[in-house]
Protein backbone atom coordinates (compact mmCIF):
# COMPACT_ATOMS: atom_id res chain seq x y z
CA UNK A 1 117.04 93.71 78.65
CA UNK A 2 113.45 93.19 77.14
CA UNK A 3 110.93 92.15 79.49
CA UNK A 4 108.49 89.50 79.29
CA UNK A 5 105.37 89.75 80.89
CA UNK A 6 103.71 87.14 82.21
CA UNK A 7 100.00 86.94 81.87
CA UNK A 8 96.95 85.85 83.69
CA UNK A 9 95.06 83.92 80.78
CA UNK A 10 97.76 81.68 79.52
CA UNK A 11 95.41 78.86 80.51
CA UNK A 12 91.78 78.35 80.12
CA UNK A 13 89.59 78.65 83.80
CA UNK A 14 89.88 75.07 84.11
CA UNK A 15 93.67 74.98 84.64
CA UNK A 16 94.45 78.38 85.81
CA UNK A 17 97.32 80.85 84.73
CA UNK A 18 100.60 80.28 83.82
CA UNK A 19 103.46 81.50 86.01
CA UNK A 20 106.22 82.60 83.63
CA UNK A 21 109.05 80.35 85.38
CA UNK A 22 110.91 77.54 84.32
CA UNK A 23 110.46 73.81 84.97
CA UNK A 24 112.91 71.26 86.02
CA UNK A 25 114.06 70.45 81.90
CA UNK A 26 116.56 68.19 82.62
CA UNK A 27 115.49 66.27 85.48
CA UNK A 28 116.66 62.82 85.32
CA UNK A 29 115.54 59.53 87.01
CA UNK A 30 117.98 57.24 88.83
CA UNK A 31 117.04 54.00 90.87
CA UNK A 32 117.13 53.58 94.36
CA UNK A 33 120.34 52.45 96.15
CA UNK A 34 120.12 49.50 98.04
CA UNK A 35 120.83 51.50 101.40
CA UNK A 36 117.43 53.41 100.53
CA UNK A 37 118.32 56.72 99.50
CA UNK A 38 118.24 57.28 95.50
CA UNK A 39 121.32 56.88 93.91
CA UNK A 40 121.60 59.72 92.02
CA UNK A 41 123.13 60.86 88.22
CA UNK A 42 123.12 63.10 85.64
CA UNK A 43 123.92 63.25 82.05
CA UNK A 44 127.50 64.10 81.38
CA UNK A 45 129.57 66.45 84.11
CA UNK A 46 125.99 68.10 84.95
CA UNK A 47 126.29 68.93 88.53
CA UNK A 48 123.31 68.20 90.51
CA UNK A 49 120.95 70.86 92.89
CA UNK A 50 118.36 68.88 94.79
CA UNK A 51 117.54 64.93 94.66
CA UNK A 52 113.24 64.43 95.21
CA UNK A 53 112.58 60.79 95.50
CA UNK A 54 114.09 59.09 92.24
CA UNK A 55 114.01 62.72 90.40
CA UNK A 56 116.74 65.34 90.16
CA UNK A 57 117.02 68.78 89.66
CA UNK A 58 120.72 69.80 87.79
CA UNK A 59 122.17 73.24 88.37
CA UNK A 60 121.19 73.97 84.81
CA UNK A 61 117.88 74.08 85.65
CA UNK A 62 118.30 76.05 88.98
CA UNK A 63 120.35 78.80 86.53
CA UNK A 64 117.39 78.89 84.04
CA UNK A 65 114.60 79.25 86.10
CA UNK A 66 116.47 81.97 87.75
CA UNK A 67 117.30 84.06 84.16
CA UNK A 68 113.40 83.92 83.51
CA UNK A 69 112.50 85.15 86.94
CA UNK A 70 114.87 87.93 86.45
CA UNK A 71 113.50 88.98 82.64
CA UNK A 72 110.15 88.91 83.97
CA UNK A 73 110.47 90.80 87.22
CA UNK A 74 112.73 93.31 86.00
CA UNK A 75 114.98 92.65 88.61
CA UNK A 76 118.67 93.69 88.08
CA UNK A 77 120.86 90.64 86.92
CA UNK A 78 123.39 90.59 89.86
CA UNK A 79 125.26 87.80 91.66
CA UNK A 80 123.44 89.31 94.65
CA UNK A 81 119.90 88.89 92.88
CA UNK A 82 120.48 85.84 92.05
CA UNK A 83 121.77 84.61 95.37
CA UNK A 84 119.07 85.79 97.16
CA UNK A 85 116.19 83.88 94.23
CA UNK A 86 118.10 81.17 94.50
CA UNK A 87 116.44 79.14 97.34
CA UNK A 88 113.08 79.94 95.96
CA UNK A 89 113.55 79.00 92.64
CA UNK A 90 115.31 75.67 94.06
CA UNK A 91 112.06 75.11 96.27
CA UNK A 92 110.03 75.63 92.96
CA UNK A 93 111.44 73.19 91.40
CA UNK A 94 111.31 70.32 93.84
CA UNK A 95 107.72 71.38 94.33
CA UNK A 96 106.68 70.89 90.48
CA UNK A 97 109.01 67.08 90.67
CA UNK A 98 106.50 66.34 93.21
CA UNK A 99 103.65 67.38 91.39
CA UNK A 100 104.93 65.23 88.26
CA UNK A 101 105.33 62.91 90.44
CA UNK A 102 102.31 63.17 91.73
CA UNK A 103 100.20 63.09 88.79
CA UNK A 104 101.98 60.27 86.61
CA UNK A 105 101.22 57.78 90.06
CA UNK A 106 97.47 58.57 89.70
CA UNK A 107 97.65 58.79 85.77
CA UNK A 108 96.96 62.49 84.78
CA UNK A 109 98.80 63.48 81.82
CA UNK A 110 99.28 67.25 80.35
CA UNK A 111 98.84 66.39 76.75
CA UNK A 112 101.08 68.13 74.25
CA UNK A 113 98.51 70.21 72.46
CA UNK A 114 97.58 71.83 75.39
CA UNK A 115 100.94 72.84 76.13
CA UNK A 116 101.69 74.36 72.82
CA UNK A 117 98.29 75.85 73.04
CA UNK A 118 99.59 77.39 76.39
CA UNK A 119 102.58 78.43 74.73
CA UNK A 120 100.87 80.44 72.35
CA UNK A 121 98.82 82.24 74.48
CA UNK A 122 101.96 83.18 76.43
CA UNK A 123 103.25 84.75 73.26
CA UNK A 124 99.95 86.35 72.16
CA UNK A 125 99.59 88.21 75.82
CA UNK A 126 103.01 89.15 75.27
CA UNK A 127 102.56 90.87 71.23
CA UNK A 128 104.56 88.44 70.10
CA UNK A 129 104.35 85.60 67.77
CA UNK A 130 105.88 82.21 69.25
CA UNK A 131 108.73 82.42 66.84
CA UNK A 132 109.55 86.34 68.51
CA UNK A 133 109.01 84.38 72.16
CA UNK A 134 110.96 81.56 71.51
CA UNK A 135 113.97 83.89 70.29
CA UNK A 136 113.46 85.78 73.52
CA UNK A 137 114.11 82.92 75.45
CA UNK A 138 116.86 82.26 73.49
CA UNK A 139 118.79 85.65 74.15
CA UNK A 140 118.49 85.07 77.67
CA UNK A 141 119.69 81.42 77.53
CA UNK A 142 116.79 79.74 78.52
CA UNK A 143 115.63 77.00 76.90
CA UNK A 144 112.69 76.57 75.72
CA UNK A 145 112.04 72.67 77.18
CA UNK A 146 112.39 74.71 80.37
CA UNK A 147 109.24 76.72 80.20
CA UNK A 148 107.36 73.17 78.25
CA UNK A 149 108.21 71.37 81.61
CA UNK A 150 106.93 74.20 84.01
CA UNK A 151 103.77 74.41 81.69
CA UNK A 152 103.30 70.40 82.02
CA UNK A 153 103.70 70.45 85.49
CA UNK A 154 101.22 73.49 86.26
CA UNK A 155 98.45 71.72 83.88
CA UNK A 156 98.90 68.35 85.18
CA UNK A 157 98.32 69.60 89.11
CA UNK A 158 95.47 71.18 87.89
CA UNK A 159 93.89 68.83 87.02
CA UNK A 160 95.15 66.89 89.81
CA UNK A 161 93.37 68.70 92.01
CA UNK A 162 90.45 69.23 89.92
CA UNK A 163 89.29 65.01 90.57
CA UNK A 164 90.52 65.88 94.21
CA UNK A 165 88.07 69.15 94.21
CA UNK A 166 85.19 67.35 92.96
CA UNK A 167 85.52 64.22 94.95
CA UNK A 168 86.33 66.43 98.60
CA UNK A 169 84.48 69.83 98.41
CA UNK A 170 81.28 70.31 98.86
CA UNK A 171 79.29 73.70 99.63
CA UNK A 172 76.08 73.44 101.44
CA UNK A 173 73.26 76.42 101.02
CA UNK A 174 73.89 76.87 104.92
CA UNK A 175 77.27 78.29 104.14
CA UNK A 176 76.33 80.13 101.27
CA UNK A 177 73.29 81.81 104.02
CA UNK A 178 76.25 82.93 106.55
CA UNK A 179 78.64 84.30 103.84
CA UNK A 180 75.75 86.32 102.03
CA UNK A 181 75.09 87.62 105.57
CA UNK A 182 77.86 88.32 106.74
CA UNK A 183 78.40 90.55 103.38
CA UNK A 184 75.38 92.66 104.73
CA UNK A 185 77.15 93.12 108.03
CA UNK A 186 80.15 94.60 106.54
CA UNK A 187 78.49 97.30 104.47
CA UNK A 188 80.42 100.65 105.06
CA UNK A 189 83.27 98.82 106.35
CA UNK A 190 86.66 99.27 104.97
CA UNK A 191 87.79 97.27 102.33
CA UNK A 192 91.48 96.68 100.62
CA UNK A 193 92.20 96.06 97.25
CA UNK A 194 95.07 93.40 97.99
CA UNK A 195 97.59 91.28 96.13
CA UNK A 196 99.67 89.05 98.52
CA UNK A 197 102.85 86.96 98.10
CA UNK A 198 102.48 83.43 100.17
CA UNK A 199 105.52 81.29 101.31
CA UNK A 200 104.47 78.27 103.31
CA UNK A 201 106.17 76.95 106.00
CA UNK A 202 105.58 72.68 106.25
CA UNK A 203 107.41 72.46 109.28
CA UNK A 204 108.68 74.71 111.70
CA UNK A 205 112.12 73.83 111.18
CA UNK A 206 111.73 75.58 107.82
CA UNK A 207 110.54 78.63 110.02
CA UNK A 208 114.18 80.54 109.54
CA UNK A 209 114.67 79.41 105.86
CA UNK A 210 111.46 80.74 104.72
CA UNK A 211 111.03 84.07 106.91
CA UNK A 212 114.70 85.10 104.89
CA UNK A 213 113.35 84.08 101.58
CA UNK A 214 110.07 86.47 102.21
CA UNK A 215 112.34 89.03 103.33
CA UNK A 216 114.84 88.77 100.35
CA UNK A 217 111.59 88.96 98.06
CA UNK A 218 110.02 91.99 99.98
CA UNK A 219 114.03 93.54 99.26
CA UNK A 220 113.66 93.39 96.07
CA UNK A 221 110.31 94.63 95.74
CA UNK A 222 111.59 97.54 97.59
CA UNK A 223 114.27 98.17 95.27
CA UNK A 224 112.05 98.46 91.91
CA UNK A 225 111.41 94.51 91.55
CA UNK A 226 107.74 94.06 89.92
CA UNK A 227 105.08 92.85 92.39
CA UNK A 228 102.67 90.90 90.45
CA UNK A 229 105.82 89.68 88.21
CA UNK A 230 107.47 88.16 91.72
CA UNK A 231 104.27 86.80 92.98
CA UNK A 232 103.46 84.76 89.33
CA UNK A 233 107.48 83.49 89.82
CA UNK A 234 107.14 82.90 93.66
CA UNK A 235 104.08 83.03 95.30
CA UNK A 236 102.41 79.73 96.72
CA UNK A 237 98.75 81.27 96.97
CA UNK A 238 95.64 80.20 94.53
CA UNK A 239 95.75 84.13 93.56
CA UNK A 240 99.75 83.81 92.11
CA UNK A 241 99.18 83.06 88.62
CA UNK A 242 97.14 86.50 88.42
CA UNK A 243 100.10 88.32 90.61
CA UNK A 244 98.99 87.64 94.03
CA UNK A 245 95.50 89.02 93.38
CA UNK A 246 92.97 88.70 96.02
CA UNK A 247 90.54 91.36 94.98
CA UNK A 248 88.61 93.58 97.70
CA UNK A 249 89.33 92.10 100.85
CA UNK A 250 87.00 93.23 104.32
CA UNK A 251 87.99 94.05 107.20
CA UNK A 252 87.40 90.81 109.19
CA UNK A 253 87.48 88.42 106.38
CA UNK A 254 91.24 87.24 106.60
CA UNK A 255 92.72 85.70 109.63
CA UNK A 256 93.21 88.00 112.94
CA UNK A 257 97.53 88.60 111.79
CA UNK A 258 96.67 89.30 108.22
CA UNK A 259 93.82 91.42 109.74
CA UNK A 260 96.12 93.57 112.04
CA UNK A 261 98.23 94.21 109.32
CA UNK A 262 95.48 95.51 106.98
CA UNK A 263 94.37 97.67 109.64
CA UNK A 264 97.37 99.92 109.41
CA UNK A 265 98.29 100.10 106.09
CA UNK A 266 97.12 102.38 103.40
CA UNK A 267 97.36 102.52 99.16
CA UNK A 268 100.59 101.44 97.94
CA UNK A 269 101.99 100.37 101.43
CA UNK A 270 103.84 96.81 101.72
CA UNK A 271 103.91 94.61 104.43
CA UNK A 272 106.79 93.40 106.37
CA UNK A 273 106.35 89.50 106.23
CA UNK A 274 103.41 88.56 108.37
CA UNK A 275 103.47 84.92 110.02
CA UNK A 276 100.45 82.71 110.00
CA UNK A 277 99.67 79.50 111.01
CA UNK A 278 100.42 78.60 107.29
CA UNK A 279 103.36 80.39 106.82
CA UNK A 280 104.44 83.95 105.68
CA UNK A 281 102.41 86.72 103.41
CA UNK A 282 103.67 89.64 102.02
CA UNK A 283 100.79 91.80 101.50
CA UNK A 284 100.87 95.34 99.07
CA UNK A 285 97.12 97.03 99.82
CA UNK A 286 96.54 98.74 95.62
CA UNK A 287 93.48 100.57 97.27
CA UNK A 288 90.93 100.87 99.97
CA UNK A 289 87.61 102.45 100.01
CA UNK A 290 84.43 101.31 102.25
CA UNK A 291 82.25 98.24 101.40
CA UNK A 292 79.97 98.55 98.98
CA UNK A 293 81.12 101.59 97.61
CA UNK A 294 81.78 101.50 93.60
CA UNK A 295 82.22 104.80 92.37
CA UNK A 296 86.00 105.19 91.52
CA UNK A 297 85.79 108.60 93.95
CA UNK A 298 85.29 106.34 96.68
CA UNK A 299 88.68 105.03 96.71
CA UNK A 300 90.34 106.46 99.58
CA UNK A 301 93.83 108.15 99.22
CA UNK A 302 96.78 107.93 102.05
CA UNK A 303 96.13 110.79 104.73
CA UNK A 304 96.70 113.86 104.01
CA UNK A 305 99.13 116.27 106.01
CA UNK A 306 97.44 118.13 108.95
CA UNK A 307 98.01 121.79 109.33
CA UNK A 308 100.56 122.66 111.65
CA UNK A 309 100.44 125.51 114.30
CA UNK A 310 102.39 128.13 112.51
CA UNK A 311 104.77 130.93 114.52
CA UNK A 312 104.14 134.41 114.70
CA UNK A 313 106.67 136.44 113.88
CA UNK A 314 105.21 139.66 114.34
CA UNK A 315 104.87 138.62 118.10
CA UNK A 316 107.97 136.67 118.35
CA UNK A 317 111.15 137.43 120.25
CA UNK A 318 114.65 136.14 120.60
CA UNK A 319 118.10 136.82 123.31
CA UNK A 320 120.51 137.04 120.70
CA UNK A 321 124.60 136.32 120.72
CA UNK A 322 127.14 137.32 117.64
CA UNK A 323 130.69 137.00 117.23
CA UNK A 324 131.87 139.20 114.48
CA UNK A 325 135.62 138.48 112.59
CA UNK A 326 135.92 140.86 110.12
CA UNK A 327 137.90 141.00 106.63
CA UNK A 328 139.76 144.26 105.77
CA UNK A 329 140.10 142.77 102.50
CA UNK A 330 139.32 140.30 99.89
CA UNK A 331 142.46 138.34 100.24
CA UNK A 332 141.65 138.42 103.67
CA UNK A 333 138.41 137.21 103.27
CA UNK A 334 138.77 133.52 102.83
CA UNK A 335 141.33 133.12 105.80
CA UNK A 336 138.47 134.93 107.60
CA UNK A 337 135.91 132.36 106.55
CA UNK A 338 138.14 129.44 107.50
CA UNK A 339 138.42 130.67 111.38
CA UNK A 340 135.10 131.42 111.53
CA UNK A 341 134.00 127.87 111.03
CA UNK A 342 137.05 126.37 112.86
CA UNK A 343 135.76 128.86 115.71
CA UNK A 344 131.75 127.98 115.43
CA UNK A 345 133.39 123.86 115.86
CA UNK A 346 134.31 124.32 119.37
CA UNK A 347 131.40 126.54 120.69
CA UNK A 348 129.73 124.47 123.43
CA UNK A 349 126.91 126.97 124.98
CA UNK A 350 125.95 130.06 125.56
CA UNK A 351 128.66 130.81 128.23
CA UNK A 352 130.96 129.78 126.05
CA UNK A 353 130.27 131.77 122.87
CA UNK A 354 129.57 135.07 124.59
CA UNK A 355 133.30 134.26 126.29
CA UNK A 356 134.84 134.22 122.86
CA UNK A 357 132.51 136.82 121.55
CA UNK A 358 134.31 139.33 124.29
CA UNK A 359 137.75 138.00 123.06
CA UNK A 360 137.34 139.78 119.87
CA UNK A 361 137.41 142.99 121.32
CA UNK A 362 134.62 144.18 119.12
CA UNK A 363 132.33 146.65 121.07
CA UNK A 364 129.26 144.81 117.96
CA UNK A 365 130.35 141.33 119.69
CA UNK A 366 128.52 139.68 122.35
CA UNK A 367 125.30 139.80 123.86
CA UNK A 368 122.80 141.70 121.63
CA UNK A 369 120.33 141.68 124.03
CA UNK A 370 116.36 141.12 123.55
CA UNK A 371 115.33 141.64 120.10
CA UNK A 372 112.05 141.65 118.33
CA UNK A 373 112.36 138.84 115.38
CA UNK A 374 110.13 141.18 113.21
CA UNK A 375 112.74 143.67 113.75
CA UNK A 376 115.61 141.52 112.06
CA UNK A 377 116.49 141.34 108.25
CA UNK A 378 113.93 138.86 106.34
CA UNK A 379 116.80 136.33 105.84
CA UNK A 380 117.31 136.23 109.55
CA UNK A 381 113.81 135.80 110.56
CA UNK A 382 113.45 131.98 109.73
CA UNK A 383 116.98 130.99 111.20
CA UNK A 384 116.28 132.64 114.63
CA UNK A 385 112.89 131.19 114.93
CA UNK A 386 114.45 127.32 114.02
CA UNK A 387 117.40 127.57 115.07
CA UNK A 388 118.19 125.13 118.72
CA UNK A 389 118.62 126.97 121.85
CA UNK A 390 122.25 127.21 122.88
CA UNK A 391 123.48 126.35 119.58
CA UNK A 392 125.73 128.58 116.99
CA UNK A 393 124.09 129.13 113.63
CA UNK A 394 125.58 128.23 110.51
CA UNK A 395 128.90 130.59 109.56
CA UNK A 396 127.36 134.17 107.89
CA UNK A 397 129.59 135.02 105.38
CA UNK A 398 129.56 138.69 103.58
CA UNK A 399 131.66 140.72 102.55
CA UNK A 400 132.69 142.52 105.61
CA UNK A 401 133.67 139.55 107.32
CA UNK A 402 131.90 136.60 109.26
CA UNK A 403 129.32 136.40 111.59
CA UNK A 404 128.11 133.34 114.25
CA UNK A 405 124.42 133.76 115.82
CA UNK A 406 123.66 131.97 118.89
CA UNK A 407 119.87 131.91 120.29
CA UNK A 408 120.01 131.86 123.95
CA UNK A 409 116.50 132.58 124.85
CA UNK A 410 113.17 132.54 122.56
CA UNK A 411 109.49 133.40 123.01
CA UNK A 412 107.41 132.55 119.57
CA UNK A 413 103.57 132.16 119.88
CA UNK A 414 102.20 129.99 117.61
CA UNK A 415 99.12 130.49 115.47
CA UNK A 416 96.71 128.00 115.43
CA UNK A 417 95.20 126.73 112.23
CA UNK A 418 91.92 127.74 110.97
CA UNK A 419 88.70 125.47 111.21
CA UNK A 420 88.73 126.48 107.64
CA UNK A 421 92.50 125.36 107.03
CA UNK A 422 91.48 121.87 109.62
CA UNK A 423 88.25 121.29 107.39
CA UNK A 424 90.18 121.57 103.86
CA UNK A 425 92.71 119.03 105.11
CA UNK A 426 90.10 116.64 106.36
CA UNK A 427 86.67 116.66 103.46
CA UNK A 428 83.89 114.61 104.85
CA UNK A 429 84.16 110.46 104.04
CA UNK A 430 81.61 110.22 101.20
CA UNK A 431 78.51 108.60 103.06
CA UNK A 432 78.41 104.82 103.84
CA UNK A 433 76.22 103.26 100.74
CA UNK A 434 72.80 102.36 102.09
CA UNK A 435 72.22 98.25 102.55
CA UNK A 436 69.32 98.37 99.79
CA UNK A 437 71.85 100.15 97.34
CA UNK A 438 74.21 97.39 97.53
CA UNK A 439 74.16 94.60 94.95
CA UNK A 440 74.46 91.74 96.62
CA UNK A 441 76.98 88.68 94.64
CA UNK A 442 74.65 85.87 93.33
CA UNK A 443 74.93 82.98 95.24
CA UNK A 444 76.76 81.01 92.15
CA UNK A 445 79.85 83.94 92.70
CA UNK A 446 79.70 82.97 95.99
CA UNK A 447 79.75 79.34 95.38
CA UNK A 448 82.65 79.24 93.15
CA UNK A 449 84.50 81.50 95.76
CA UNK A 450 84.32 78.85 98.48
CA UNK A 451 85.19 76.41 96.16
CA UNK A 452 88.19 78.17 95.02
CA UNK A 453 89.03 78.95 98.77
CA UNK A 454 88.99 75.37 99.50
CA UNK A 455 90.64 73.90 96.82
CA UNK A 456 93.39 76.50 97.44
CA UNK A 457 93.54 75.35 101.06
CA UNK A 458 93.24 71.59 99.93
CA UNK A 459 96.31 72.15 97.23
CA UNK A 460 98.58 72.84 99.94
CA UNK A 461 97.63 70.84 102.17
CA UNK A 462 98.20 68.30 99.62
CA UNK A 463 101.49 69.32 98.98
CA UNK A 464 103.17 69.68 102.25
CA UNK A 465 102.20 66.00 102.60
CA UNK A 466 104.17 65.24 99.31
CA UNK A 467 106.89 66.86 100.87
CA UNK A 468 106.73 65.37 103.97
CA UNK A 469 106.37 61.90 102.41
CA UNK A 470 109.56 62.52 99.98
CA UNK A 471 112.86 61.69 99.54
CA UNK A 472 114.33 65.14 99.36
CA UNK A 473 118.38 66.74 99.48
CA UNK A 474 119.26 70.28 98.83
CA UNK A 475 122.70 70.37 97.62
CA UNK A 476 123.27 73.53 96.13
């Protein structure tokens, strides 16, 4: 299957980036009932998936979003896959009838142009022309008024929120002070290079519902699914459009559980999902160096292995069993094989084996007292050494017969490492950048960052009280 990837300037600053998902196409209205609750229809047999206030969301809908999550993500197309997207996408789409819903009571519409305009860009990002994208969609059976309606409700929050921004958040020069301070604080400091998936939870009865929906996502990631793809499709951060971005992130900076987590993580590790106040992140640290550092070399890597005391052969020693079967000849030689390993299966200790050792009659058999591991072929040197006290060794087999080994006593000094072989593993950190080398963010960048860190917080905020204020049924 192609895949389509979604792209972080669909839309213009002003309105964000376009998650590649699919909208709620054939939502239909239906009056309330007189008992209250919405009575509820759909054109034709169309079964419905959720009811939010006089809106619905069909099954249609539910299966379209979910083929567009899947060609973007490059997640396998599986009834199991799409079982476990399902409540996501489901939640998705009640959240963007309440934005609609939202917007058309305070009279923000997405006008048409921009849409198409949006569109476009989609198809540009992607090499394609919109003819080539809408064909796409086609092959997957998606239609296209899907990805129009998710577009027209992403543009008409935005700008939602943007009158909400501008009338609610303000940043005084104070806070601008403590944040440019506290920058200065953290020079040297480890920072991650983070991208996060966000669920919230409104409620705490949603608690269970939403911890197995972050770990069905952080499954899939695991098996191959696309990060940045799943975060654009599922995320409920300010960073999703751009795949769960956050940038370089300080130690400090984030709240103390999203701190702890960062703490013990290195490049390319993934969170399990970590609970918040908020609700549940998924966290993947890309890289981590130390604040204020640039240079690409100052990126660190994940630990490296430690050197390892090694033993000494030449110095090692070993009390060492056998019990020999022999093979007169070749015919013989396979039945020989056979008892030997039925033999080595019921061996339990050292008593044991040299017992059946002295039941072969062999003079060879038995104990071969104290030996010198140097002393002992090269292919038996390693096997003696590792093999567990008390335990037979894996069935010889030559041509003469078979052989069992049993270690019943070992001495093996070890040779420590080298400072040499300890300072090669472990190169000195590149020194902490000096507070005067540091460009400090202009205090605009820092601005806009607040701004952005409020509105994010305001957005949700905002929509966990549509939520709570809504009609809303789950029914598939």
């Amino acid at each position: 299957m192609s895949r389509l990837r979604a792209v972080r300037s669909a839309f213009t600053a002003a309105t964000a980036c376009l998650v590649l998902a699919t909208g709620p196409a054939l939502a239909q209205t239906a009056k309330p009932s007189a008992g209250g609750a919405p009575a509820m229809r759909a054109a034709g047999a169309e079964r419905i998936a959720a009811v939010v206030n006089e809106d619905v969301v069909s099954v249609s809908d539910v299966h379209a979003r979910i083929r567009l999550a899947l060609l973007n993500s490059g997640a396998p197309d599986s009834e199991e896959t799409r079982k476990r997207l399902m409540p996501q996408v489901i939640r998705q789409l009640v959240d963007e009838n309440l934005q609609l819903q939202e917007a058309k009571r305070l009279g923000v519409v997405a006008p048409q142009k921009e849409v198409d305009e949006s569109i476009l860009r989609i198809a540009e990002q992607n090499k394609l022309t919109r003819p080539q994208l809408e064909a796409m969609l086609k092959s997957q059976n998606i239609p296209l008024s899907t990805l129009q309606q998710q577009i027209r409700a992403l543009v008409s929050w935005q700008r939602v929120m943007q009158r909400r921004v501008r009338q609610e958040v303000t940043i005084s020069d104070d806070e601008i002070d403590s944040v440019m301070e506290r920058i200065k604080a953290n020079i040297g400091k480890p920072e991650y290079l983070v991208a996060e998936i966000f669920l919230a939870v409104d409620n705490p009865d949603q608690d269970a519902e939403v911890r197995r929906t972050a770990e069905r996502l952080l499954e899939e990631i695991r098996r191959g699914g696309n990060f940045p793809a799943l975060a654009r499709q599922f995320s409920q951060s300010a960073g999703a459009a751009a795949g769960g971005d956050m940038g370089w992130v300080r130690s400090g900076e984030l709240n103390e559980q999203l701190d702890k987590a960062l703490a013990g993580m290195g490049p390319g590790q993934l969170s399990a999902p970590v609970r918040t106040a908020s609700g549940y992140h998924i966290l993947l640290v890309r890289a981590q160096r130390a604040f204020g550092s640039t240079e690409p070399a100052a990126v660190m890597m994940p630990p490296r292995p430690q050197p390892q005391p090694k033993p000494d052969i030449a110095r090692a020693t070993v009390n060492l069993k056998q019990i020999i079967l022999p093979a007169s000849s070749k015919d013989q030689l396979k039945q020989v094989q056979a008892q030997a390993e039925k033999l080595r299966k019921t061996i339990k200790g050292c008593a044991d084996f040299e017992a059946k050792a002295r039941e072969t009659g062999l003079p060879e058999a038995g104990d071969m007292g104290t030996l010198n591991v140097r002393d002992l072929p090269q292919g038996l040197q390693q096997l003696v050494v590792n093999i567990p006290i008390g335990e037979p060794s894996p069935v010889l087999n030559g041509g003469a017969g078979s052989v069992i080994l049993m270690v019943c006593k070992r001495n093996v000094p070890m040779i420590q490492p080298t400072a040499a072989e300890i300072a090669a593993a472990n190169p000195p950190p590149p020194p902490p950048p000096r507070p005067e080398d540091v460009k400090m963010p202009p205090r605009d960048e820092i601005e806009r960052d607040l701004m952005n860190e409020r509105a994010d917080l305001l957005a949700r905020r905002y929509l966990r009280d549509l939520r709570r204020s809504a009609f809303i049924e789950v029914r598939a």
